[in-house]
N, C-alpha and C. Protein backbone atom coordinates (compact mmCIF):
# COMPACT_ATOMS: atom_id res chain seq x y z
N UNK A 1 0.85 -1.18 0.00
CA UNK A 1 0.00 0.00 0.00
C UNK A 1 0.89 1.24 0.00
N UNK A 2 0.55 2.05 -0.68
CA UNK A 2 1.58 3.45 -0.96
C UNK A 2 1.27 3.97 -0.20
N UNK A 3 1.95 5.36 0.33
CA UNK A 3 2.00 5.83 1.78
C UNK A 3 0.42 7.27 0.97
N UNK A 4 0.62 7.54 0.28
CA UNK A 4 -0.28 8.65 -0.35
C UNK A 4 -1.94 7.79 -0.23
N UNK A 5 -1.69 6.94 -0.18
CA UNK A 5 -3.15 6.19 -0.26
C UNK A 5 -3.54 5.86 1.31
N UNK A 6 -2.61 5.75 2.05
CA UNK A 6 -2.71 5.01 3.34
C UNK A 6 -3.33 5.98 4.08
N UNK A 7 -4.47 6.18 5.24
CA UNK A 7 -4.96 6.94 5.72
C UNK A 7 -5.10 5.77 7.76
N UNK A 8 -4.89 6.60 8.76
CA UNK A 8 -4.60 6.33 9.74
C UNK A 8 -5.22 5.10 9.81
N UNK A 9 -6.80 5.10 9.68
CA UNK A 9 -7.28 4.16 10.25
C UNK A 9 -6.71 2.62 9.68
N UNK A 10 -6.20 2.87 8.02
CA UNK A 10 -5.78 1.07 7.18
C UNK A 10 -4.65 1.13 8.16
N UNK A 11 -3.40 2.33 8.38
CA UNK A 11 -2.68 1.82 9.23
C UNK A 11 -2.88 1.22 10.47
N UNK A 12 -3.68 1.76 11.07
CA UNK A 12 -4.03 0.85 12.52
C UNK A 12 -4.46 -0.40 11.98
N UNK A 13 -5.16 -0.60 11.50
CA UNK A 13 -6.41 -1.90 10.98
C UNK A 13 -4.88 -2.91 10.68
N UNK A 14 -4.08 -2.68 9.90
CA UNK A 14 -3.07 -3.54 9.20
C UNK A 14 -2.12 -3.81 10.22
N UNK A 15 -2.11 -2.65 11.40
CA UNK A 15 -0.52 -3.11 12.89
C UNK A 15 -1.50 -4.27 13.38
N UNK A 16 -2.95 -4.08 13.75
CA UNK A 16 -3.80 -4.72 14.28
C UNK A 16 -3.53 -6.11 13.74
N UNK A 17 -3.61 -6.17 12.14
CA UNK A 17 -3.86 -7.31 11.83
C UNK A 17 -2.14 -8.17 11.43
N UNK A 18 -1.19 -7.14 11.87
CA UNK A 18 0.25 -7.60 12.39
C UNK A 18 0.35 -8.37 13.74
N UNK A 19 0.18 -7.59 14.36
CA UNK A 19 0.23 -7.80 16.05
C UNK A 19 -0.66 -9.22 16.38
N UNK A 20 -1.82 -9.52 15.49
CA UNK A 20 -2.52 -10.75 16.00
C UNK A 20 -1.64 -12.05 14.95
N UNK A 21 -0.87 -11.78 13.99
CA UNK A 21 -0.57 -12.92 13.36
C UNK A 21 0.72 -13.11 14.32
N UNK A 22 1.43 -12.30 14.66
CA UNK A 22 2.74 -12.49 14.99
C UNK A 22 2.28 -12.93 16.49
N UNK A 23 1.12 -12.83 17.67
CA UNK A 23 0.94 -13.56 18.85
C UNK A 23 0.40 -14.89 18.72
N UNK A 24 -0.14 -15.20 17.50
CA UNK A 24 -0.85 -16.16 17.26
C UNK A 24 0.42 -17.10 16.28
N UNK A 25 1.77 -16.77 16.41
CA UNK A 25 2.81 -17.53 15.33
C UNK A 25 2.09 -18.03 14.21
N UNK A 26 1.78 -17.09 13.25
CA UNK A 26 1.07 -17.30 11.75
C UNK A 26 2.15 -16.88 10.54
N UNK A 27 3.32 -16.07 11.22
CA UNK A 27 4.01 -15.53 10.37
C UNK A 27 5.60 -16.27 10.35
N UNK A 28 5.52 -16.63 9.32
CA UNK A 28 7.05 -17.30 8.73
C UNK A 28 7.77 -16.70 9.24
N UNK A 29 9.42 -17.93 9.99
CA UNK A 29 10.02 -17.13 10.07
C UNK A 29 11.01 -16.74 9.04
N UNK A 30 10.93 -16.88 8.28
CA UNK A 30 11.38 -15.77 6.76
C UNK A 30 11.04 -14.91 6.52
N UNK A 31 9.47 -14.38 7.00
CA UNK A 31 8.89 -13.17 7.20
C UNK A 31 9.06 -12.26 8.08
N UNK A 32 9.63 -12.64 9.44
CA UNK A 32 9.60 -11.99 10.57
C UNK A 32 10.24 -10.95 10.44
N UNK A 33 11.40 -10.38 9.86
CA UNK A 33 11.91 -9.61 9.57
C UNK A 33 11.54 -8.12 9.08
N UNK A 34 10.84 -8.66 7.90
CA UNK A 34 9.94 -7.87 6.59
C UNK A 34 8.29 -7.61 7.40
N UNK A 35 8.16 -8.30 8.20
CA UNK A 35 6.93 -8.09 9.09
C UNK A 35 6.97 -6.63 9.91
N UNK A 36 8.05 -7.10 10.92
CA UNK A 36 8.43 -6.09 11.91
C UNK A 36 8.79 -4.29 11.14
N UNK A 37 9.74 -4.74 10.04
CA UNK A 37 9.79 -3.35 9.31
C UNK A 37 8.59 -3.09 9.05
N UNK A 38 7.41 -3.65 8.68
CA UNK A 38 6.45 -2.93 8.24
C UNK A 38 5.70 -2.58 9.55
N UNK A 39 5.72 -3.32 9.78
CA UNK A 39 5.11 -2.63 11.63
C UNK A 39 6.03 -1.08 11.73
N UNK A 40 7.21 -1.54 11.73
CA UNK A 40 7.88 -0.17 12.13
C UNK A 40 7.67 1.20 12.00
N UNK A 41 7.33 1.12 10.06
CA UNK A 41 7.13 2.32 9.30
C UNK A 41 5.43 2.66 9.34
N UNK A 42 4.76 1.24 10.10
CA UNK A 42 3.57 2.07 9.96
C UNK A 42 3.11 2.53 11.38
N UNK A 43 3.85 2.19 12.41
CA UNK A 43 3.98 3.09 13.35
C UNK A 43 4.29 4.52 13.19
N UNK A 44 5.14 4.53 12.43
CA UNK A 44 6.05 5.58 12.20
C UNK A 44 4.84 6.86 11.69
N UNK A 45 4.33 5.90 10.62
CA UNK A 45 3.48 6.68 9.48
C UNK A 45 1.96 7.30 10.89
N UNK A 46 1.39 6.09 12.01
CA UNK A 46 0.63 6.97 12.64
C UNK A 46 0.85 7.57 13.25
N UNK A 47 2.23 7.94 14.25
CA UNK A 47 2.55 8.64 14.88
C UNK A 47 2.70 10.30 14.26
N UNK A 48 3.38 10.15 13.24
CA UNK A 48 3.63 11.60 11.80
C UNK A 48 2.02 11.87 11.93
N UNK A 49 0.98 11.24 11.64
CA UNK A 49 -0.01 11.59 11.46
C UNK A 49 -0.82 12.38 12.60
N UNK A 50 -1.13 11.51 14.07
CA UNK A 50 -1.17 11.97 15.47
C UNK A 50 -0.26 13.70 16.03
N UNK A 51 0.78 13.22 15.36
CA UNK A 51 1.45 14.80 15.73
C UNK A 51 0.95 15.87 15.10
N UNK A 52 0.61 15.92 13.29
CA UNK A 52 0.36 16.81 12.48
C UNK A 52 -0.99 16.67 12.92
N UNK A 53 -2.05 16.11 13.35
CA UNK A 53 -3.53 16.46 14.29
C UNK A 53 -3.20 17.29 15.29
N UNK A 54 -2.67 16.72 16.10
CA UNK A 54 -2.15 17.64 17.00
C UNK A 54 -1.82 19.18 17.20
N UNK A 55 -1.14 19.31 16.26
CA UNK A 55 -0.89 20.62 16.06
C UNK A 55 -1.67 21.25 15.20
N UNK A 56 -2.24 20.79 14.21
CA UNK A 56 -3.46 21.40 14.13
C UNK A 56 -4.55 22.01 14.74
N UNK A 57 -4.75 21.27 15.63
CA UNK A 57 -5.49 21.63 16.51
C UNK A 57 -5.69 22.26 17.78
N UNK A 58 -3.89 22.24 18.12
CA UNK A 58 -3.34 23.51 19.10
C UNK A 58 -3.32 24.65 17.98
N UNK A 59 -3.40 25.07 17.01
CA UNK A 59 -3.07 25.95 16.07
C UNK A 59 -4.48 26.40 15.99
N UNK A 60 -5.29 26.16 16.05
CA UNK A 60 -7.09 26.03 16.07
C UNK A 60 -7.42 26.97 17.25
N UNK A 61 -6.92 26.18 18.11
CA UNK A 61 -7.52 26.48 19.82
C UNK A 61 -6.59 27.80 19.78
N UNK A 62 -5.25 28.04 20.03
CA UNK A 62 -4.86 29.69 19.79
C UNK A 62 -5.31 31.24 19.22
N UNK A 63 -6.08 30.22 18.05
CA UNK A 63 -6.51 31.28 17.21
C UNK A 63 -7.80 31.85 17.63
């Protein structure tokens, strides 16, 4: 999924649907690797997102 298309909630929905394969050992370990990076960056990607709300919305409330 391209990052221009990705909107918070597929990211949550997709860590979600990370986090239950990897407690439930569903994921190869040939995958584990390539798993976790994608976990990583889509942390990454909601956190970027959470901050730029954020400040939006202190930027809101100032005004």
């Amino acid at each position: 999924m391209e990052e221009k298309e990705l909107t918070y909630e597929a990211a949550m929905n997709r860590l979600e649907k990370l986090a239950r394969e990897m407690e439930n050992g569903d994921i190869a370990i040939d995958q584990v690797a390539a798993k976790l990076k994608e976990a990583q960056q889509l942390l990454q990607f909601c956190k970027d997102k959470l901050t730029k709300a954020d400040e939006e919305v202190q930027k809101l409330l100032e005004e």
